[in-house]
N, C-alpha and C. Protein backbone atom coordinates (compact mmCIF):
# COMPACT_ATOMS: atom_id res chain seq x y z
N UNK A 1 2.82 15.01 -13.75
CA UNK A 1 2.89 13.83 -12.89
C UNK A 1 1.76 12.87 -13.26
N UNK A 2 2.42 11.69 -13.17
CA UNK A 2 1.03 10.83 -13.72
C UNK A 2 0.22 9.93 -12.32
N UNK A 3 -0.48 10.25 -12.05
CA UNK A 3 -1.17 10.21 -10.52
C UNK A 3 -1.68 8.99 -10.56
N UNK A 4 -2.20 7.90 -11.34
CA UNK A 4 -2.50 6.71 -11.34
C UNK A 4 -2.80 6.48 -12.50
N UNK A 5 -2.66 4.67 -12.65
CA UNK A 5 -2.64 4.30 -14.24
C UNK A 5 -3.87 2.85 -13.94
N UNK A 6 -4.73 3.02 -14.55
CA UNK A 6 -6.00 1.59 -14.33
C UNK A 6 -5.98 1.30 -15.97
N UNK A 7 -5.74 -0.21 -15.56
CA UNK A 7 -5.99 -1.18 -17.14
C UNK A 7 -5.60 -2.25 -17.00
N UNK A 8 -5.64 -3.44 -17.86
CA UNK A 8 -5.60 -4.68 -17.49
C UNK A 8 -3.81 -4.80 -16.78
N UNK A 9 -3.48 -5.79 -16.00
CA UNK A 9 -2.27 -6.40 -15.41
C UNK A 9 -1.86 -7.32 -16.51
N UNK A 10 -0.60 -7.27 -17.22
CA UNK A 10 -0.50 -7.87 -18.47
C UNK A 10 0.99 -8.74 -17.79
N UNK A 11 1.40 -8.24 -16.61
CA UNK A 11 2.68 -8.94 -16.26
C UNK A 11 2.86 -8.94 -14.90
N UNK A 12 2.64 -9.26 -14.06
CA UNK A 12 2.73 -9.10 -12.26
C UNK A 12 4.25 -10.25 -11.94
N UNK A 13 5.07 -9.29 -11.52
CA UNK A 13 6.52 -9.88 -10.68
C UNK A 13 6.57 -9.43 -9.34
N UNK A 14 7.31 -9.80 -8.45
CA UNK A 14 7.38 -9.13 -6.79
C UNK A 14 7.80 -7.78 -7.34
N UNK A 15 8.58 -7.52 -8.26
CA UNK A 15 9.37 -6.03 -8.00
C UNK A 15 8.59 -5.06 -9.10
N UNK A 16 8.24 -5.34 -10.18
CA UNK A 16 7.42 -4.59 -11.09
C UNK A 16 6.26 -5.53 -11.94
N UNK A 17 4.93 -4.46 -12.18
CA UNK A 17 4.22 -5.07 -13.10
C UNK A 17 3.99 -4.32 -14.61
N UNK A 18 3.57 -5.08 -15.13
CA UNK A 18 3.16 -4.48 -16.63
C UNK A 18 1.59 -3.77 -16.88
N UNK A 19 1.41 -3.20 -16.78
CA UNK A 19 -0.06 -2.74 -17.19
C UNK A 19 -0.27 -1.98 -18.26
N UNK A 20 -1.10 -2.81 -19.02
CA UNK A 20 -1.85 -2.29 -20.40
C UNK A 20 -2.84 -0.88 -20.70
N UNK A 21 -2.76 -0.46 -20.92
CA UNK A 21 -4.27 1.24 -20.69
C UNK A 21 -3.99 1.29 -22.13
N UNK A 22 -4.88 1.44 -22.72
CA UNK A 22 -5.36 1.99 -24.03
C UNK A 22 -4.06 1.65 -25.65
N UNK A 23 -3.46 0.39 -25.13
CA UNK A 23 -2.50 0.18 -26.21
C UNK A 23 -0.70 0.50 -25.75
N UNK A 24 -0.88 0.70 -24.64
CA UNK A 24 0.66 0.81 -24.26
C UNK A 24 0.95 0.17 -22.59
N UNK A 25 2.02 -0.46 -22.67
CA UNK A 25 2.32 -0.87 -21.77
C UNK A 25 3.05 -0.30 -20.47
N UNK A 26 2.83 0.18 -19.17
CA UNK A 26 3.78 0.62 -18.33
C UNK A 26 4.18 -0.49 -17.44
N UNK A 27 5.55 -0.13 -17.56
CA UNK A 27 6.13 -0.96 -16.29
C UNK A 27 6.37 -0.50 -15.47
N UNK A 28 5.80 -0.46 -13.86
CA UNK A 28 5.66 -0.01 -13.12
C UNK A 28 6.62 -0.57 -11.93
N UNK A 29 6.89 -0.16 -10.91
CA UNK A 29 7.92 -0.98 -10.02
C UNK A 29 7.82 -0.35 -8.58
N UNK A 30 7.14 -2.20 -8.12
CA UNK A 30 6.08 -1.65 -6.52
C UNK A 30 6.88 -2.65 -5.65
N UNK A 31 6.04 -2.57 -4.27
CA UNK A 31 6.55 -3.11 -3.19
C UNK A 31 5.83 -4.76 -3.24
N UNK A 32 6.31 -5.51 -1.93
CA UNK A 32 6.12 -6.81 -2.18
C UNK A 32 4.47 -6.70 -1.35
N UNK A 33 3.94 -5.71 -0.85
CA UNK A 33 2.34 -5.32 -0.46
C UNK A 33 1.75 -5.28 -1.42
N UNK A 34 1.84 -3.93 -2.06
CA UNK A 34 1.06 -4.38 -3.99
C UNK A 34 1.35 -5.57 -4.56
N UNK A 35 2.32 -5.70 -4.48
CA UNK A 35 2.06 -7.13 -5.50
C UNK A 35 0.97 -8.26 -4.88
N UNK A 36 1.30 -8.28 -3.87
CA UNK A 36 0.11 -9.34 -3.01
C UNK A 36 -1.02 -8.94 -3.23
N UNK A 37 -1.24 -7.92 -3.48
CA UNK A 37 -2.40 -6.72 -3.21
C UNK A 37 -3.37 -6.79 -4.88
N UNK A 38 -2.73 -7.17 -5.63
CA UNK A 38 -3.03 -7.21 -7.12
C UNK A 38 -3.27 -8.81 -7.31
N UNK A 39 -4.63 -8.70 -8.47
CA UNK A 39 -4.54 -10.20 -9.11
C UNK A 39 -4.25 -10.07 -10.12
N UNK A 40 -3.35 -11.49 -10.40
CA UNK A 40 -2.87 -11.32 -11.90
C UNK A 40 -3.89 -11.45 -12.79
N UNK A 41 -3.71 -10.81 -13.91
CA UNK A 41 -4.48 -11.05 -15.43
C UNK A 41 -5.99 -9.85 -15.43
N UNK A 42 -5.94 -9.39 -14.43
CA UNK A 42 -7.33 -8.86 -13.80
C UNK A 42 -6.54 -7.52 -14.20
N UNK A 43 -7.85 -6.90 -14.43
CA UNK A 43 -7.77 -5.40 -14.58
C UNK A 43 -7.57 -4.75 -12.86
N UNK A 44 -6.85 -3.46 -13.03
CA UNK A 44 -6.24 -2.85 -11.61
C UNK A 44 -6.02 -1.35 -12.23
N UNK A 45 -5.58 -1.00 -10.84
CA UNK A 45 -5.40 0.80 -10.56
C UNK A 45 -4.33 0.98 -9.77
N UNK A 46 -3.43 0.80 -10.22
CA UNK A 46 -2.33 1.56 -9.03
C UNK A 46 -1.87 3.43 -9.05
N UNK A 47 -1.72 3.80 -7.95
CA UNK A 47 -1.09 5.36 -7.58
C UNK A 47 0.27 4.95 -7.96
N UNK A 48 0.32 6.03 -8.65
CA UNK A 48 1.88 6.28 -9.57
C UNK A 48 2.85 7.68 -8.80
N UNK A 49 3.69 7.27 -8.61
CA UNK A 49 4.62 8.75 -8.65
C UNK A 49 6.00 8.41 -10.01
N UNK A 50 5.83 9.22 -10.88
CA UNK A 50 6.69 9.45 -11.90
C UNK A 50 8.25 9.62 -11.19
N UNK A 51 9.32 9.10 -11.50
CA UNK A 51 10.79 9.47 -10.76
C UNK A 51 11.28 10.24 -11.56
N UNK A 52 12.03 11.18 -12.11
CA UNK A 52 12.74 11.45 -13.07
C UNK A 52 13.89 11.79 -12.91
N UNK A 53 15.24 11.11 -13.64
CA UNK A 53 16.74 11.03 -13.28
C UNK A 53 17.18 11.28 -14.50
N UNK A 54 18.49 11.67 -14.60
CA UNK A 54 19.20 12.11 -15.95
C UNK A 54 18.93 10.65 -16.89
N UNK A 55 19.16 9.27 -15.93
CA UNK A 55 19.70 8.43 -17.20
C UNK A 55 18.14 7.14 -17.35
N UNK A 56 16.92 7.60 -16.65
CA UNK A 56 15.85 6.87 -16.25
C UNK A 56 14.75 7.89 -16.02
N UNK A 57 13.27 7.53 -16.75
CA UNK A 57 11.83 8.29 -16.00
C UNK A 57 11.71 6.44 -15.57
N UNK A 58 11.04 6.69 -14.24
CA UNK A 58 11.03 5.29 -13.59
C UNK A 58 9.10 5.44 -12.74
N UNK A 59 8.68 4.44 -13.11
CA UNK A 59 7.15 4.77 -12.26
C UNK A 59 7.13 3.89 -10.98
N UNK A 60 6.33 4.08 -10.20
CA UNK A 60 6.42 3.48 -8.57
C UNK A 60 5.17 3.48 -8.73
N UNK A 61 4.31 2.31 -8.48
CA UNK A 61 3.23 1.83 -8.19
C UNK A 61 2.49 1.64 -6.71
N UNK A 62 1.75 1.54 -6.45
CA UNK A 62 1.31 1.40 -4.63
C UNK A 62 -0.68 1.18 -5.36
N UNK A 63 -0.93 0.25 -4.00
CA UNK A 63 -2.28 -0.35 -4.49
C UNK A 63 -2.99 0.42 -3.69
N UNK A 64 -2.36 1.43 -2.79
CA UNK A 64 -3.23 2.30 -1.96
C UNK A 64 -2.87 3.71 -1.46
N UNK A 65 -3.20 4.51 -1.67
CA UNK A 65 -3.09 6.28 -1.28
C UNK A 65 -2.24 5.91 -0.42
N UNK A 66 -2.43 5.27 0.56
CA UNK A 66 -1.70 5.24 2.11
C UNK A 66 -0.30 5.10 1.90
N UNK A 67 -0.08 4.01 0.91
CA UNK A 67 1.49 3.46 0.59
C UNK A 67 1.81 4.48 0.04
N UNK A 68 1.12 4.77 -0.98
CA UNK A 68 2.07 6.19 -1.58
C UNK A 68 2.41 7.16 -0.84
N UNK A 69 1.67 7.71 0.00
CA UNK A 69 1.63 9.00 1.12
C UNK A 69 3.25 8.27 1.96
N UNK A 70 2.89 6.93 2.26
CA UNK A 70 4.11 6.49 3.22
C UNK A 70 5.44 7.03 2.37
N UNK A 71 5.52 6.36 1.00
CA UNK A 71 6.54 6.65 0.12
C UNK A 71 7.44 7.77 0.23
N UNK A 72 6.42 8.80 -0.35
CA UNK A 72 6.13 9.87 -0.49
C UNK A 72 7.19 10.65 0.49
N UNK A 73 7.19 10.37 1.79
CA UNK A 73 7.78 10.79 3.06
C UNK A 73 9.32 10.34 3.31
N UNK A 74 8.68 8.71 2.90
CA UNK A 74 10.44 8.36 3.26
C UNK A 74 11.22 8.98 2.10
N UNK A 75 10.61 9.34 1.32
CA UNK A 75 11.92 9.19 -0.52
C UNK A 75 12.24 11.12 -0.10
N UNK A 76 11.15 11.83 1.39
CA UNK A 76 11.60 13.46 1.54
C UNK A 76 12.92 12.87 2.04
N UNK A 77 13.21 12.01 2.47
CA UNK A 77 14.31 12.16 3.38
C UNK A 77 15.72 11.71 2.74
N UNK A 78 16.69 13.04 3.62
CA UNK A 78 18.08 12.66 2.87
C UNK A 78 18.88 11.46 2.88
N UNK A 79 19.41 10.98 1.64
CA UNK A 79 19.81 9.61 1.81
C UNK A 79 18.85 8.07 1.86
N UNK A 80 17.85 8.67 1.87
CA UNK A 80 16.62 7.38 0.89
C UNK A 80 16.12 7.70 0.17
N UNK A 81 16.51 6.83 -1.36
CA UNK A 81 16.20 7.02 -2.85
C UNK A 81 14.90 6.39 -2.63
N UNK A 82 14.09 6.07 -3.73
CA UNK A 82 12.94 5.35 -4.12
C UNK A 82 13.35 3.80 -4.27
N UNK A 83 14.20 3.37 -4.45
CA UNK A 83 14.75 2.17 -4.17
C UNK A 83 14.12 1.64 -3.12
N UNK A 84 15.12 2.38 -1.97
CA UNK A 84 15.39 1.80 -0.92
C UNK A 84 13.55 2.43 -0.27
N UNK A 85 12.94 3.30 -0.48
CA UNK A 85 11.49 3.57 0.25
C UNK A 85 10.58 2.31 -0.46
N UNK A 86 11.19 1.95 -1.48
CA UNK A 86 10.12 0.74 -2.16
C UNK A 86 10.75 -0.57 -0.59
N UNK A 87 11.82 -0.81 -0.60
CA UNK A 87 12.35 -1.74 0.29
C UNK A 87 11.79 -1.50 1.47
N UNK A 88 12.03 -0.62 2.20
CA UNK A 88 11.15 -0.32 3.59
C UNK A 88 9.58 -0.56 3.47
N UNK A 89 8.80 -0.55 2.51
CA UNK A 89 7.21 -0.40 1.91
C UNK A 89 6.97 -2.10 1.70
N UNK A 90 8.43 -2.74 1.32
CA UNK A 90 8.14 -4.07 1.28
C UNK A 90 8.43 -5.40 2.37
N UNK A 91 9.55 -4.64 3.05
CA UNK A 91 9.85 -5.14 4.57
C UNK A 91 8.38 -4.70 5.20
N UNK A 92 7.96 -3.70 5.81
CA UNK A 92 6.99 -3.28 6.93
C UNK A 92 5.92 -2.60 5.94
N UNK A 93 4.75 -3.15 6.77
CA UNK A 93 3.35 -2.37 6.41
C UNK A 93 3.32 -0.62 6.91
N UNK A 94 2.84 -0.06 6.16
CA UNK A 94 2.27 1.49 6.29
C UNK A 94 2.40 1.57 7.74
N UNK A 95 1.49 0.57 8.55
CA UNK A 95 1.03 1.07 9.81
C UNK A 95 2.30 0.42 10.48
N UNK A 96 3.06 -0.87 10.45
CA UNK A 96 4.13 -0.75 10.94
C UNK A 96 5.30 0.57 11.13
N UNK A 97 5.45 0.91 9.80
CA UNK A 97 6.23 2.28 9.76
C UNK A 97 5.67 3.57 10.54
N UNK A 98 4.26 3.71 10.79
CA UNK A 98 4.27 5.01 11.41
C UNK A 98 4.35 4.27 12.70
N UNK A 99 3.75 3.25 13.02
CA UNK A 99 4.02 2.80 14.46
C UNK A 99 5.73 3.00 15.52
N UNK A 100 6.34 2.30 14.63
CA UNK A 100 7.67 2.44 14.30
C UNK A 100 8.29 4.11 14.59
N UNK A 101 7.96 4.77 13.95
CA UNK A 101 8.51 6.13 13.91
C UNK A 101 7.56 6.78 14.89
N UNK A 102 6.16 6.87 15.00
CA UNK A 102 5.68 7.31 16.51
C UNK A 102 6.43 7.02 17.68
N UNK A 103 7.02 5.73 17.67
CA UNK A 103 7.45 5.12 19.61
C UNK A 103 8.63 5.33 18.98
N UNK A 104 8.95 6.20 18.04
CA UNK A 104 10.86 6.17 18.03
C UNK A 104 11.59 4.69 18.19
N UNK A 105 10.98 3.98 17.33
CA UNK A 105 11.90 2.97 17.26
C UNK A 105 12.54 2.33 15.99
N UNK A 106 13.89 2.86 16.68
CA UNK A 106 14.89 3.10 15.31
C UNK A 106 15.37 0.93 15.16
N UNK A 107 15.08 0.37 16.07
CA UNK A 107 15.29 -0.98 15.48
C UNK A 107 14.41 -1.47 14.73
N UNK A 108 13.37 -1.65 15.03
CA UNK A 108 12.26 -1.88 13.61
C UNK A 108 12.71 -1.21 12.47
N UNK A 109 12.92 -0.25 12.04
CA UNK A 109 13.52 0.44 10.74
C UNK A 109 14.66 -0.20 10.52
N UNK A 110 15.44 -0.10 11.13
CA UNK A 110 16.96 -0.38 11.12
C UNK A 110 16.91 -1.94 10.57
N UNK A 111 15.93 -2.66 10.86
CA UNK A 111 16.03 -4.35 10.64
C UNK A 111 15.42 -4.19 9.04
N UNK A 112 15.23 -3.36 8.08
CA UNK A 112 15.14 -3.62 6.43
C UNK A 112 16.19 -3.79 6.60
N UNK A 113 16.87 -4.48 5.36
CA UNK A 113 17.74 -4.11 4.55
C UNK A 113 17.98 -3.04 3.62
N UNK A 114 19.81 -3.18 4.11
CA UNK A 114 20.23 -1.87 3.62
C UNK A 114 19.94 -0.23 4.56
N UNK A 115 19.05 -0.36 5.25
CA UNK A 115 19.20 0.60 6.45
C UNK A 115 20.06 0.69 7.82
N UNK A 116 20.52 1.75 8.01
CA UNK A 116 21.82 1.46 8.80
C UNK A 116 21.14 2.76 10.03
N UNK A 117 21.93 2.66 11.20
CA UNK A 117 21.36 3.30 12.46
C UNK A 117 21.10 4.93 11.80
N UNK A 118 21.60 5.22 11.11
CA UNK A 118 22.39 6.64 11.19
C UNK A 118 20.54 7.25 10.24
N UNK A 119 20.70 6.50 9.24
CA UNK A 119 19.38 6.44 8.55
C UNK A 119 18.05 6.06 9.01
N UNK A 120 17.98 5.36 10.10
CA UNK A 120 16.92 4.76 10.75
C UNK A 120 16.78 6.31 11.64
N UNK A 121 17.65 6.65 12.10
CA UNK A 121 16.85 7.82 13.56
C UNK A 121 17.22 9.04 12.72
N UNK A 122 17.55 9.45 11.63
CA UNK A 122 16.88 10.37 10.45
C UNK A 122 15.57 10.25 9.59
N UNK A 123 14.91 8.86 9.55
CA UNK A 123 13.55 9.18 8.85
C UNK A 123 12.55 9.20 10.23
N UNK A 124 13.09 8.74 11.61
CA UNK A 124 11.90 8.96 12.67
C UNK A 124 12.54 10.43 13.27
N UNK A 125 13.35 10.88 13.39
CA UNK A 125 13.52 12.21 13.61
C UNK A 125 13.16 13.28 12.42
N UNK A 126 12.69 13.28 11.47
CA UNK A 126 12.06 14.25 10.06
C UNK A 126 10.75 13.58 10.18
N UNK A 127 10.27 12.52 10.13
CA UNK A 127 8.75 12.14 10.10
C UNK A 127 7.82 12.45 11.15
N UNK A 128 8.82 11.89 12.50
CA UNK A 128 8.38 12.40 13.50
C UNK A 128 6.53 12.81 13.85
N UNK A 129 7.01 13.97 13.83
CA UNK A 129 6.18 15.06 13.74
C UNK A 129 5.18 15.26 12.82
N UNK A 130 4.79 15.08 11.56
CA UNK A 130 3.95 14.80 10.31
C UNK A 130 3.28 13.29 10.50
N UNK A 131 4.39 12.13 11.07
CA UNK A 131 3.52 11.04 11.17
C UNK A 131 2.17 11.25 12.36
N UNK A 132 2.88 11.75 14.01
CA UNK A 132 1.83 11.94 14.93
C UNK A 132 0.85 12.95 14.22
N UNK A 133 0.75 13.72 13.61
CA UNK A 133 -0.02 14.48 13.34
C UNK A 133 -1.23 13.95 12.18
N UNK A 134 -0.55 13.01 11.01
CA UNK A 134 -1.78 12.24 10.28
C UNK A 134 -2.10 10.89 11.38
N UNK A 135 -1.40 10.58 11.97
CA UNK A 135 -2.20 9.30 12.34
C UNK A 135 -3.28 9.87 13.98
N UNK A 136 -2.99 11.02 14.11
CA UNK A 136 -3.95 11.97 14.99
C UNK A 136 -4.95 12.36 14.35
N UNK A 137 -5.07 12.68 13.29
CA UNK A 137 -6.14 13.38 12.16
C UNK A 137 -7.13 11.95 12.04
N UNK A 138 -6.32 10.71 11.49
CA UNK A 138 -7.29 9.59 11.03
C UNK A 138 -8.10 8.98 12.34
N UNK A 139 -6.95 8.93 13.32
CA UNK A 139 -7.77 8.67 14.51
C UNK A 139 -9.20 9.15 14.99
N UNK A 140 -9.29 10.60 15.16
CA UNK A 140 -10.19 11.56 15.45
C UNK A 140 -11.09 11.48 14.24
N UNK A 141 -10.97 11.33 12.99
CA UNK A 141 -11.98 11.60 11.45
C UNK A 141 -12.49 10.45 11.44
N UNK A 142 -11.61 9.36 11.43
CA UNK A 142 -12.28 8.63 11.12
C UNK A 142 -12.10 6.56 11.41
N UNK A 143 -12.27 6.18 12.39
CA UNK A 143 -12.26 5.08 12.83
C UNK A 143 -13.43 4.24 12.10
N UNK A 144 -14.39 4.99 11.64
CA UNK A 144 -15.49 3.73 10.88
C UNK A 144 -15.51 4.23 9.72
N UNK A 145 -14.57 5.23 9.17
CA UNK A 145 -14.13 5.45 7.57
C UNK A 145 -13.38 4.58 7.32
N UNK A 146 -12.34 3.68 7.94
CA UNK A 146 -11.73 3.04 7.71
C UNK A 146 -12.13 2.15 7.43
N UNK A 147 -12.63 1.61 8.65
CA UNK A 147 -13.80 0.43 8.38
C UNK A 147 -14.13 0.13 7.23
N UNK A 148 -14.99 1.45 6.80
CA UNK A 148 -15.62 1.53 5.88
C UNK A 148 -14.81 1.49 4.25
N UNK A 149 -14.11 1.88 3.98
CA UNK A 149 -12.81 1.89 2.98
C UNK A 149 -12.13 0.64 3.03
N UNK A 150 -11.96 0.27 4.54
CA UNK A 150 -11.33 -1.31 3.90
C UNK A 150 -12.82 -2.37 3.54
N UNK A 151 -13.85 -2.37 3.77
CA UNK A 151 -15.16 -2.99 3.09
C UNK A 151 -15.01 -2.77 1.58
N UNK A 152 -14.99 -1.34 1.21
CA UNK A 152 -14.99 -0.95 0.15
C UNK A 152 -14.05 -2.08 -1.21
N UNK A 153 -12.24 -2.04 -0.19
CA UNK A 153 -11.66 -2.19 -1.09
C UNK A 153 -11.75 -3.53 -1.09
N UNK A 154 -12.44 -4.23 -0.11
CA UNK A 154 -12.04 -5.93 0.01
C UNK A 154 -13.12 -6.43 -0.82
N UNK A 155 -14.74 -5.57 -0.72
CA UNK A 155 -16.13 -5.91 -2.36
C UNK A 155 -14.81 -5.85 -3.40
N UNK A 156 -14.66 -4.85 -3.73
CA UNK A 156 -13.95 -4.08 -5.27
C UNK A 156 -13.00 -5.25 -5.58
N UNK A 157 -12.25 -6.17 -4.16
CA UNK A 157 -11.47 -6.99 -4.98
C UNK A 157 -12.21 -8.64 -4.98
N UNK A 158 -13.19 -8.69 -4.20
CA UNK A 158 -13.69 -10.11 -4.52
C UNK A 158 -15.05 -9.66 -5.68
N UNK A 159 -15.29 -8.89 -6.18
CA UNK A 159 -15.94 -8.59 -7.31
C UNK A 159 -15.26 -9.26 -8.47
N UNK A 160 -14.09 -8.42 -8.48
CA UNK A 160 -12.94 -8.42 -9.15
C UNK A 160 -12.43 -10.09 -9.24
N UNK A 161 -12.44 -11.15 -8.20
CA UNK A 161 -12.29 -12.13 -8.48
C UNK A 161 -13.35 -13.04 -9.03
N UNK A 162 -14.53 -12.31 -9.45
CA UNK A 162 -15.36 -13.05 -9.59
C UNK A 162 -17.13 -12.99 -8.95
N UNK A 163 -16.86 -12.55 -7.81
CA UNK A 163 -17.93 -13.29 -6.93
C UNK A 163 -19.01 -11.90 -7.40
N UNK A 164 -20.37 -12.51 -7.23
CA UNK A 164 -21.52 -11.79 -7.48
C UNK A 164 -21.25 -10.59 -6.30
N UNK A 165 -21.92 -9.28 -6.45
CA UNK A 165 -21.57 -7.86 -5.78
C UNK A 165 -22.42 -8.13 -4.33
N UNK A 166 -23.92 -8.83 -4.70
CA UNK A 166 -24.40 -9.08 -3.49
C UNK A 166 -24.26 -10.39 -2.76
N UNK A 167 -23.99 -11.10 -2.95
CA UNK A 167 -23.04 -12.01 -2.69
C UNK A 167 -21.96 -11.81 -1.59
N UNK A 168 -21.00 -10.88 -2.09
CA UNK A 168 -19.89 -10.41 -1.52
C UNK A 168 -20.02 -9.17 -0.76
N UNK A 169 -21.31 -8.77 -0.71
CA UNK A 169 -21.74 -7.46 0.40
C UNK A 169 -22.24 -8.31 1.68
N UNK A 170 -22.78 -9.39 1.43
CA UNK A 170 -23.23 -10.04 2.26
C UNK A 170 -22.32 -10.94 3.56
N UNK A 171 -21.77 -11.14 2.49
CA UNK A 171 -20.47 -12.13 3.15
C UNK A 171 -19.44 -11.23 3.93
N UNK A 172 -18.90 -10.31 3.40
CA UNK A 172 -18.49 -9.31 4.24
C UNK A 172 -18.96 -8.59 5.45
N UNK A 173 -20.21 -8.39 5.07
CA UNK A 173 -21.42 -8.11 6.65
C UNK A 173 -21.30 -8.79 7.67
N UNK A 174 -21.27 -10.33 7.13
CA UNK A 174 -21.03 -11.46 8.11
C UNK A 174 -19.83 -11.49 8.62
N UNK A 175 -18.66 -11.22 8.12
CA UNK A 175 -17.72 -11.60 8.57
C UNK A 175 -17.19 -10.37 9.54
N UNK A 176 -17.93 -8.91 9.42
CA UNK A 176 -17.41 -7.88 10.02
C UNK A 176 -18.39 -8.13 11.55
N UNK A 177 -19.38 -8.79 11.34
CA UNK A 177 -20.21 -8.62 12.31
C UNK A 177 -19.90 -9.70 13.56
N UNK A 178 -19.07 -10.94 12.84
CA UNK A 178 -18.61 -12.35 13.38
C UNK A 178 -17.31 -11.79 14.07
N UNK A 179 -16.42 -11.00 13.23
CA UNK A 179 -15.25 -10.67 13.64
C UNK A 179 -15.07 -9.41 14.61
N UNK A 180 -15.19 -8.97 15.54
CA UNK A 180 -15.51 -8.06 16.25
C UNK A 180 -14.10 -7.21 16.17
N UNK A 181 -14.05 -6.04 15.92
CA UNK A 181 -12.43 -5.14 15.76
C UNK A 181 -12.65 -5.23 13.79
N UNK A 182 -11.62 -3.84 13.77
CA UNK A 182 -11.20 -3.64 12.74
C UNK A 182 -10.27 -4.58 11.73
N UNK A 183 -10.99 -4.93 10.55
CA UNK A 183 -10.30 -6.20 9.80
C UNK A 183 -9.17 -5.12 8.80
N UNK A 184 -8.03 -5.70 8.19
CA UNK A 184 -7.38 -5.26 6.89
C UNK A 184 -8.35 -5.49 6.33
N UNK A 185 -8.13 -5.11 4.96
CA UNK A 185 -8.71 -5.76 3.55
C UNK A 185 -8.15 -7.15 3.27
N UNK A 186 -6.70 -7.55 3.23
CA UNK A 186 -6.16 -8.53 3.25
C UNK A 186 -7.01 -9.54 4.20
N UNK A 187 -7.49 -9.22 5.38
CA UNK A 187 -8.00 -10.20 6.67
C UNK A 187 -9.66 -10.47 5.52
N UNK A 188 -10.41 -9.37 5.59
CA UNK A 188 -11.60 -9.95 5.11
C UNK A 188 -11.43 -10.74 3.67
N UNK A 189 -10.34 -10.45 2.70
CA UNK A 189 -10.48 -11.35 1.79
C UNK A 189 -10.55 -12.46 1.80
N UNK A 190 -9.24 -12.60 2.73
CA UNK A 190 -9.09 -14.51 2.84
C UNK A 190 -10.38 -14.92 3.62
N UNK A 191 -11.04 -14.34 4.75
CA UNK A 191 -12.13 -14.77 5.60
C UNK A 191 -13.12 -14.85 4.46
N UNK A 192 -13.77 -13.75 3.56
CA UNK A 192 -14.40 -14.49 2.26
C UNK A 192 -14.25 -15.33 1.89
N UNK A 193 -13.29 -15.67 1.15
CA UNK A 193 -12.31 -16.98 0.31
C UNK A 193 -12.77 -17.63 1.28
N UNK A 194 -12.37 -17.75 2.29
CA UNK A 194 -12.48 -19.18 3.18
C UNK A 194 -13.94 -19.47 3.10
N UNK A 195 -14.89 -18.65 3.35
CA UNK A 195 -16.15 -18.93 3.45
C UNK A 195 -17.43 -19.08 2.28
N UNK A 196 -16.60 -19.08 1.29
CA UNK A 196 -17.21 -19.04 0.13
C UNK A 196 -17.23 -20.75 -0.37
């Protein structure tokens, strides 16, 4: 299994990118979150799960453990391919979906495309149970790991765009300390950007 691939972004589309590592190109094929989630031309790391089918080896990209883990779950379930778990990953965020499948609500699912009732209260009736139980674990471990991990990944990507390391430790300080509650990574980037 090839667990993640880091090297320059040689091609970024909504549905797949190209990435370069050591002289070969993979084309990888992610949700419309990674892609937002990635800058073009910039070197990156996406989590890979390898597919393998009689007439295709196919790679699935995700810009974060979390998406993959989400993946991961929907593609256990009968009657959603990797297709259609990339589609759900690109309709609703991670935390939409466990939200979603915690309060049993089969209309939020049901509103992707291509998901139909019958399929919607089969991935919250099989997840169920595994979702309350990790989003019970992160709760209790770790509320300022998070924190802390989305700081992490929002430096790593305004580094990545450029900006000096202390610079962008700083600015982030400010903005976590201005912004009271837990930011995305997505939220503190643009609040950088804006304030830069």
């Amino acid at each position: 299994m090839i667990a993640y691939i880091d090297g320059k972004l040689t091609h970024k589309d909504p549905t797949y990118v190209i990435i370069e590592t050591n002289g070969v190109g993979y084309q990888i094929k992610i949700s419309l979150s990674t892609y937002s989630a990635l800058p073009a031309g910039e070197r990156c790391k996406l989590h890979t799960i390898l597919n393998i089918k009689e007439d295709a080896h196919t790679l699935y990209g995700f810009a974060t453990i979390a998406e993959k883990d989400a993946f991961l779950h929907l593609i256990s379930i009968s009657g959603v391919g990797p297709n259609t778990g990339l589609m759900i990953l690109s309709s609703l965020s991670v935390e939409e979906i466990q939200q979603a499948i915690v309060r049993e609500d089969v209309r939020t699912i049901q509103n992707v495309k291509g998901i139909g009732a019958k399929t919607a209260q089969r991935i919250i009736l099989e997840l169920k149970d595994k979702i309350k139980k990790e989003v019970l674990l992160s709760d209790v471990s770790a509320p300022a790991a998070s924190h802390n991990t989305n700081r992490a990944e929002a430096l790593s990507a305004l580094v990545t765009l450029g900006f000096a390391r202390n610079v962008a430790e700083k600015t982030l300080d400010a903005i976590i300390k201005r912004e009271s509650g837990s930011l995305s990574v997505e939220e503190l980037i643009k609040f950088a950007l804006k304030s830069s």
